[in-house]
N, C-alpha and C. Protein backbone atom coordinates (compact mmCIF):
# COMPACT_ATOMS: atom_id res chain seq x y z
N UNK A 1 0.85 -1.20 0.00
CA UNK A 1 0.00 0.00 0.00
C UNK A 1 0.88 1.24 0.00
N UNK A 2 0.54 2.22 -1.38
CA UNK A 2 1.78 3.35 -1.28
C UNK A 2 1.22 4.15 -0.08
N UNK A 3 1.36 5.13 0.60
CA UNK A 3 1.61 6.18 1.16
C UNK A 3 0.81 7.26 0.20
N UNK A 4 -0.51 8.03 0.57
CA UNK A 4 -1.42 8.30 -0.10
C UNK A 4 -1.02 10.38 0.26
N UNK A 5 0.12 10.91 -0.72
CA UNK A 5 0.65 12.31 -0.51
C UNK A 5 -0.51 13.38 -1.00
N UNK A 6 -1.01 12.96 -2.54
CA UNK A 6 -2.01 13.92 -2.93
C UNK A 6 -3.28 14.19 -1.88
N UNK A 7 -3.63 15.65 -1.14
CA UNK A 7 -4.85 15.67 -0.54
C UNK A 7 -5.72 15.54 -1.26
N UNK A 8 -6.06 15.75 -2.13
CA UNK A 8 -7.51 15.59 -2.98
C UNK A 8 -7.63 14.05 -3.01
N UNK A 9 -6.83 13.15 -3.33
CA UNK A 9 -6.93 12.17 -3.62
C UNK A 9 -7.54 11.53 -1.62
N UNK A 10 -6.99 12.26 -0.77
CA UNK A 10 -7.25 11.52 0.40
C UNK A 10 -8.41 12.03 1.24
N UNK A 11 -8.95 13.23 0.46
CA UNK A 11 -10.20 13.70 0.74
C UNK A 11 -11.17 12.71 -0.04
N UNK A 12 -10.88 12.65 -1.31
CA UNK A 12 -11.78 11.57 -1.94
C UNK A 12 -11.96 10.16 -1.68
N UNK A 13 -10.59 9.72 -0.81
CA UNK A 13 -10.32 8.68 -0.07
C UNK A 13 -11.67 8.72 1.36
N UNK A 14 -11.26 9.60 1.65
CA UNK A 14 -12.23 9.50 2.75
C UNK A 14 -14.04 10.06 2.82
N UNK A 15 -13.70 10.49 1.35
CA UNK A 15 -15.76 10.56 1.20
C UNK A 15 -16.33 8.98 0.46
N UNK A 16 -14.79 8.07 -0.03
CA UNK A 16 -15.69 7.15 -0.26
C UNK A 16 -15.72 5.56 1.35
N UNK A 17 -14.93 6.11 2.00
CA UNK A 17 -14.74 5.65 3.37
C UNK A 17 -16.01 5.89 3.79
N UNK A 18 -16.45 7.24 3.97
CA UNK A 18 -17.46 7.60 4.76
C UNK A 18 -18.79 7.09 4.15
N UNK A 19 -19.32 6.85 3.08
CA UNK A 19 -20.11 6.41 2.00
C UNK A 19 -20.21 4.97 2.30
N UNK A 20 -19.15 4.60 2.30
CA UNK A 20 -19.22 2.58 2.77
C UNK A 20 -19.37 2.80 4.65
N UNK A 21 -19.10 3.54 5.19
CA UNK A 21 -19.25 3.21 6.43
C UNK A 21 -21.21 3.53 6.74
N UNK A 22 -21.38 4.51 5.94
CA UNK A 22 -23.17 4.36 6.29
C UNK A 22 -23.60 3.61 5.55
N UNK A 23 -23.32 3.12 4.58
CA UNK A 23 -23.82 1.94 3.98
C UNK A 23 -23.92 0.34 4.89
N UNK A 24 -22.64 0.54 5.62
CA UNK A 24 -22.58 -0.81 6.35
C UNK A 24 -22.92 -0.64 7.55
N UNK A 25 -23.67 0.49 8.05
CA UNK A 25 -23.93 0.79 9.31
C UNK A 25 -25.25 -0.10 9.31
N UNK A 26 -25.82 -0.25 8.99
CA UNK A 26 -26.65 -0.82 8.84
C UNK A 26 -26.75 -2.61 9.29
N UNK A 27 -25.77 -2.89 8.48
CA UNK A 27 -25.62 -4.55 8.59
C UNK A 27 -24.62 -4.75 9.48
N UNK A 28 -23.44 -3.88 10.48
CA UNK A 28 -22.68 -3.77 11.20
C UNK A 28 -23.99 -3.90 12.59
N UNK A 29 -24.63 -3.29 12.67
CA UNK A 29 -26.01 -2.76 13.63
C UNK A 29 -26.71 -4.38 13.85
N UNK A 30 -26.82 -5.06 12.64
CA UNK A 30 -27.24 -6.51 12.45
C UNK A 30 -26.46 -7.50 12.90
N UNK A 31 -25.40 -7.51 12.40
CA UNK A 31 -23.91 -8.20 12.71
C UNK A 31 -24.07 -8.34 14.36
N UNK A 32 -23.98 -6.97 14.66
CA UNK A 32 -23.77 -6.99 16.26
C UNK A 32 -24.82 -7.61 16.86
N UNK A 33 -26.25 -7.39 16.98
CA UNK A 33 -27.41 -8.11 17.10
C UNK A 33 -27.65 -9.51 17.53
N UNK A 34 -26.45 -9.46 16.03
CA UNK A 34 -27.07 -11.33 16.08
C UNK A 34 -25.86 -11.60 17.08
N UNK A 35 -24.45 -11.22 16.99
CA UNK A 35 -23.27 -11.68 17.86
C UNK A 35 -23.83 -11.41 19.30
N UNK A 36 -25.10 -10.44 19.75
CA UNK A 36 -25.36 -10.74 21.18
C UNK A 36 -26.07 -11.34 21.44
N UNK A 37 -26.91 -11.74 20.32
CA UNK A 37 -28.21 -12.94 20.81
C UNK A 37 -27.20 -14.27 20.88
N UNK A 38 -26.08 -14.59 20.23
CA UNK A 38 -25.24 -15.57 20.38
C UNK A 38 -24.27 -15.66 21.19
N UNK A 39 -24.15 -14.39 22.03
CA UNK A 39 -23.14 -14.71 23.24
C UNK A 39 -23.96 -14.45 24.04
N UNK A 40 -25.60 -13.94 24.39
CA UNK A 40 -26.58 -14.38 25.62
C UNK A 40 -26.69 -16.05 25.64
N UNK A 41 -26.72 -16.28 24.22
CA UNK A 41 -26.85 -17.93 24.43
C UNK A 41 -25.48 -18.55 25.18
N UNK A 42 -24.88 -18.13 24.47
CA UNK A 42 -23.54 -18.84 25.37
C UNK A 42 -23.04 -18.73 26.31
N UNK A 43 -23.50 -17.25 26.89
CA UNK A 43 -23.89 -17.37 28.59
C UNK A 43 -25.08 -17.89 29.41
N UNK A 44 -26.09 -17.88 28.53
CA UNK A 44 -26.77 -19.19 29.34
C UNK A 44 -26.10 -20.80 29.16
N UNK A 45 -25.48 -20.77 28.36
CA UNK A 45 -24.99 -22.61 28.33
C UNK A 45 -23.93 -22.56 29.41
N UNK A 46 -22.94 -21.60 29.28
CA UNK A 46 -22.00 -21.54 30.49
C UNK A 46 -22.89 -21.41 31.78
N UNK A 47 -23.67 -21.02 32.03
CA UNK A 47 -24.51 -20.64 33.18
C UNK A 47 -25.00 -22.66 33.75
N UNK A 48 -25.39 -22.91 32.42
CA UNK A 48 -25.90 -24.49 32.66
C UNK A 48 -24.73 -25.39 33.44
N UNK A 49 -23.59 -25.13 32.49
CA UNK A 49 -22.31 -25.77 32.87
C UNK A 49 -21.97 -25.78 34.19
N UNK A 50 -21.75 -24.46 34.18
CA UNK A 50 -21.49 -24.50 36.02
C UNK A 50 -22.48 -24.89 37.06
N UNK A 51 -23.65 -24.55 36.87
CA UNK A 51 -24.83 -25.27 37.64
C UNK A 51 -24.32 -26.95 37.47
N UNK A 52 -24.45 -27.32 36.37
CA UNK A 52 -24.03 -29.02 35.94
C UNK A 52 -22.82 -29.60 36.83
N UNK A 53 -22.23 -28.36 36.89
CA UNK A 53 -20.73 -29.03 37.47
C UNK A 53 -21.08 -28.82 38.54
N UNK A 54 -21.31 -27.89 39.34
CA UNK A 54 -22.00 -27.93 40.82
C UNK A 54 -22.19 -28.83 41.24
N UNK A 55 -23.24 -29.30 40.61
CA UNK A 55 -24.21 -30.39 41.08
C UNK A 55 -23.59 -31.42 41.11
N UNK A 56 -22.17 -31.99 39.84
CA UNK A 56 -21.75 -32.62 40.18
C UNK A 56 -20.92 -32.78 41.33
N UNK A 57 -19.59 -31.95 41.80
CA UNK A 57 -18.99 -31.79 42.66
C UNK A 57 -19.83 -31.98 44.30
N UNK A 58 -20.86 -31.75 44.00
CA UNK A 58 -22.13 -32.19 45.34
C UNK A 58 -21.98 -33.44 45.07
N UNK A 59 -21.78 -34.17 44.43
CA UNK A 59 -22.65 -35.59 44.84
C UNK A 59 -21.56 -36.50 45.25
């Protein structure tokens, strides 16, 4: 990756940065969503686990 000297070129760099970032704001917003409905799940399974293991270490 060269080293980007022209400003125009890094102003235009960054209006098409900014253009893909509201574009993906959207499915980034989704992305995240689903990654917390899938790590609530996986803190309830860890939640099971340790109850499980509890119970074992009791008996």
């Amino acid at each position: 990756m060269l080293p980007i000297r022209n400003g125009s070129s890094f102003s235009l760099l960054q209006q098409r940065l900014r253009g893909l970032i509201v574009c993906n704001f959207a499915t980034k917003i989704r992305f995240l969503s689903e990654k917390a409905k899938s790590f609530s799940i996986f803190l309830q399974i860890t939640e099971v686990l340790q109850m499980e293991i509890g119970a074992q270490k009791k008996r």
